[in-house]
Protein backbone atom coordinates (compact mmCIF):
# COMPACT_ATOMS: atom_id res chain seq x y z
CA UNK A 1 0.00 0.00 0.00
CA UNK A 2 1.17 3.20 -0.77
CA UNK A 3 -1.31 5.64 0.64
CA UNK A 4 -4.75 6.25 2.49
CA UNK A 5 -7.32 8.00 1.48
CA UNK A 6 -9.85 9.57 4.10
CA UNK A 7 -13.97 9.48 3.39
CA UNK A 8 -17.28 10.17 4.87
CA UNK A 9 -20.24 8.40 4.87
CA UNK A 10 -22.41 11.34 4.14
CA UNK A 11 -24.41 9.65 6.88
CA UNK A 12 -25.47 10.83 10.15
CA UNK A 13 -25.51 7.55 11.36
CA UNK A 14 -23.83 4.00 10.27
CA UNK A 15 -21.27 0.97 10.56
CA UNK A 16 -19.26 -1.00 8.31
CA UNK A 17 -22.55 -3.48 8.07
CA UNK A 18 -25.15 -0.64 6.98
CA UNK A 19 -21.98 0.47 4.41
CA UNK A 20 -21.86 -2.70 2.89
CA UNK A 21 -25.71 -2.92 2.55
CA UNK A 22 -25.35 0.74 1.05
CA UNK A 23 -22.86 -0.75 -1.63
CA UNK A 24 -24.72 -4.26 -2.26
CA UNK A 25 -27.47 -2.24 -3.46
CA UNK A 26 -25.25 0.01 -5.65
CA UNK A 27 -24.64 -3.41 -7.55
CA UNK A 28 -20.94 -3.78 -5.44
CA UNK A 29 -19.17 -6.66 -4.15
CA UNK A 30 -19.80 -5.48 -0.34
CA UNK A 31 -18.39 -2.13 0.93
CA UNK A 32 -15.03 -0.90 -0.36
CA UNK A 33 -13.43 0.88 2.29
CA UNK A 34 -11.00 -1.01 4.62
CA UNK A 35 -11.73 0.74 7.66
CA UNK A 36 -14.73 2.56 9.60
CA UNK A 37 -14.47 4.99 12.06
CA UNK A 38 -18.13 5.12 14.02
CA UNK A 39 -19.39 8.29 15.72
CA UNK A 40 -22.15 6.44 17.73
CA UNK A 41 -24.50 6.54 15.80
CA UNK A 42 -25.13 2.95 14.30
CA UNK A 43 -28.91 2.65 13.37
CA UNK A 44 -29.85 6.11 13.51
CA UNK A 45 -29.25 9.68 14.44
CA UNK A 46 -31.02 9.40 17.75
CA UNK A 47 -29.11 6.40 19.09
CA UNK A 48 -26.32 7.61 19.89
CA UNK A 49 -23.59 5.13 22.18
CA UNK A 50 -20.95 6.34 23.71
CA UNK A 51 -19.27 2.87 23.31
CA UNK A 52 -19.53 3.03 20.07
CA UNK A 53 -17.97 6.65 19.51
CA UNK A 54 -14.60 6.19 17.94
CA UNK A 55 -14.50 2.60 17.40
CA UNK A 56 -12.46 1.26 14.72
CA UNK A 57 -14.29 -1.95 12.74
CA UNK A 58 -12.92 -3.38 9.58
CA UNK A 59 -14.68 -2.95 6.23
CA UNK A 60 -12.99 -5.28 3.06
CA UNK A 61 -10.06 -7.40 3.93
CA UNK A 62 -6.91 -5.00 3.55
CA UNK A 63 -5.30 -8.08 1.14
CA UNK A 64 -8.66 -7.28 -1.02
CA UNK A 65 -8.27 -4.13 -3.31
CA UNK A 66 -10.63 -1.15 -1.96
CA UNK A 67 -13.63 -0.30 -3.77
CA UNK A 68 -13.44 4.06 -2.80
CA UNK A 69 -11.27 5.91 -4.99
CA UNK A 70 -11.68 5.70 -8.54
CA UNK A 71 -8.25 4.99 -10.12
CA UNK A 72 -6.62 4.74 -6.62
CA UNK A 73 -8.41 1.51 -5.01
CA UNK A 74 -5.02 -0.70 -5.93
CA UNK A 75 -2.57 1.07 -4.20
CA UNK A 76 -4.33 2.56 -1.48
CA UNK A 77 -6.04 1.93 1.76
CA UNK A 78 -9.79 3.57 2.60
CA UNK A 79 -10.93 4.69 5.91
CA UNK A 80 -14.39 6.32 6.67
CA UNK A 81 -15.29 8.51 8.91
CA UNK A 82 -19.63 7.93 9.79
CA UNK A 83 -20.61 11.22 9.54
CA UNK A 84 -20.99 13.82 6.96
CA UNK A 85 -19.63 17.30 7.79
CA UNK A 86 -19.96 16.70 11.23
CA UNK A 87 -17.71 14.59 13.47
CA UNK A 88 -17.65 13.85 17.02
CA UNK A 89 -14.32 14.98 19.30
CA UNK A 90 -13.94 11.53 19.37
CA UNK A 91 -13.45 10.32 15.94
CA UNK A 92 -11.38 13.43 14.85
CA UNK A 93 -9.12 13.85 18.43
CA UNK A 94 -8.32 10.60 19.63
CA UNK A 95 -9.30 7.45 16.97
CA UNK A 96 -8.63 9.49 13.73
CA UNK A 97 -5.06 10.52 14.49
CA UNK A 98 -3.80 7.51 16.40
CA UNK A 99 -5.25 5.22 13.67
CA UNK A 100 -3.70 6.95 10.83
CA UNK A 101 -0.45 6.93 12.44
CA UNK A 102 -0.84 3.37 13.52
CA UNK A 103 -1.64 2.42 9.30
CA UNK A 104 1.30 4.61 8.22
CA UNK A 105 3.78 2.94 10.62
CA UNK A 106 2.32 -0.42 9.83
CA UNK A 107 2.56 0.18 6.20
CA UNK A 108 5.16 2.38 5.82
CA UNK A 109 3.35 5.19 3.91
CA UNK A 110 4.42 8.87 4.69
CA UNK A 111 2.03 11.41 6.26
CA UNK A 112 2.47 13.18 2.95
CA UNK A 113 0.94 10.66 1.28
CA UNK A 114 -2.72 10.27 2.98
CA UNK A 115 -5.12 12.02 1.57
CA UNK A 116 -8.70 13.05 1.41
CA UNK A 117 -11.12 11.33 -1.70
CA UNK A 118 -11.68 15.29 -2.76
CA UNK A 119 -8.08 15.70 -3.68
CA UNK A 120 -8.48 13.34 -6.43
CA UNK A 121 -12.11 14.41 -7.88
CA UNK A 122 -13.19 17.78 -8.28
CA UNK A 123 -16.79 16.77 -7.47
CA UNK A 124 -16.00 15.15 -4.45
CA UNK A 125 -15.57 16.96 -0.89
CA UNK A 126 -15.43 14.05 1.24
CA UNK A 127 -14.33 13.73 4.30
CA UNK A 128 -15.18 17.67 4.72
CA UNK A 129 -12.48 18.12 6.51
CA UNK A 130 -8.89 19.76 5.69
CA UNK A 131 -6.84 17.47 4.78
CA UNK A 132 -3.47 19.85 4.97
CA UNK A 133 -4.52 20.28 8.35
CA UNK A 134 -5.14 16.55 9.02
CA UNK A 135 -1.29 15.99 7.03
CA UNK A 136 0.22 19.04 9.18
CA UNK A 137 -1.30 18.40 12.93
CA UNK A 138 -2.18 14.77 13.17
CA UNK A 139 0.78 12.98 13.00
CA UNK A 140 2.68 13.51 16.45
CA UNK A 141 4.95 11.02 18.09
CA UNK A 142 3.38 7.94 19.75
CA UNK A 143 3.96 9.08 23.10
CA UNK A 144 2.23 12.08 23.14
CA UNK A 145 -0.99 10.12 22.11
CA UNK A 146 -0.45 7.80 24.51
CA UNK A 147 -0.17 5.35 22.25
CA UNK A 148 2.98 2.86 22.01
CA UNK A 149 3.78 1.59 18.05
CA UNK A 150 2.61 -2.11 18.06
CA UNK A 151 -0.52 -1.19 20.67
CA UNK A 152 -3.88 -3.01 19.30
CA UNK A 153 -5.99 0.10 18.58
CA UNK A 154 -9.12 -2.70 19.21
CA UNK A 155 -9.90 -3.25 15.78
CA UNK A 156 -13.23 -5.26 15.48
CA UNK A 157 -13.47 -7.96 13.58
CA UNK A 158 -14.86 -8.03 10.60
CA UNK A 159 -18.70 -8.53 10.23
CA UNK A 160 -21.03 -12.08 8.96
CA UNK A 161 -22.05 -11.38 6.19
């Protein structure tokens, strides 16, 4: 892999199992992103869980090529953020950050070279966020997220489909 490339759901709500139902019907083999980064907010925008806020789950198998990036899917890795131009202090402050650094140390891929899916589509602004930002402020050392490299981030396993 030799980037990642940030996304929203344009969803208020959401998990990696409503995603892949979302892409089924689009005519997709299951949802293309690698990654999903909840804000809470599985079913709906009124059921909100904290213990949900944050979490990490896994979307396609990160050996399968992504399905999120038109042109990109074979060399890169997709993560999306539930939400659509709002995020919760959790996903972007704690998860977002430690989980990009964790993929880029895992996979070797500079900070220079994640991105967000509007820097390669000019109709696109997913994830609504700043991605210069995300590139300049994100990526401190381990230690100051008080996170060691190696530390399982509590990925969750992949759904049944």
């Amino acid at each position: 892999m030799k980037k990642i490339i940030l996304h929203c759901s344009d969803s208020e709500f959401g998990d990696s199992k409503t995603i892949d139902g979302w892409h089924r019907e689009k005519g997709w083999n299951g949802i293309g992103y690698h990654y999903v980064i909840l804000n809470g907010n599985r079913k709906s925008r009124s059921d909100y869980k904290k213990e949900d806020d944050g979490v990490v789950e896994v979307g396609r198998d990160i050996d399968i090529m992504g399905a999120h990036c038109r042109g990109h899917n074979m060399d890169s890795i997709g993560v999306c953020l539930i939400g659509k131009n709002r995020f919760t202090a959790n996903q972007l402050l704690n998860t977002l950050p430690a989980f990009l650094s964790h993929l880029c140390i895992i996979h070797k891929i500079s900070r220079d070279n994640v991105f967000g899916h509007y820097e390669f589509s000019d109709t696109k602004t997913c994830p609504n966020i700043d991605m210069t930002l995300v590139r300049k402020y994100y990526f401190l050392p381990f230690p100051v997220l008080g996170v060691q490299p190696g530390t399982d981030l509590c990925l969750h396993p992949p759904f049944k489909k």
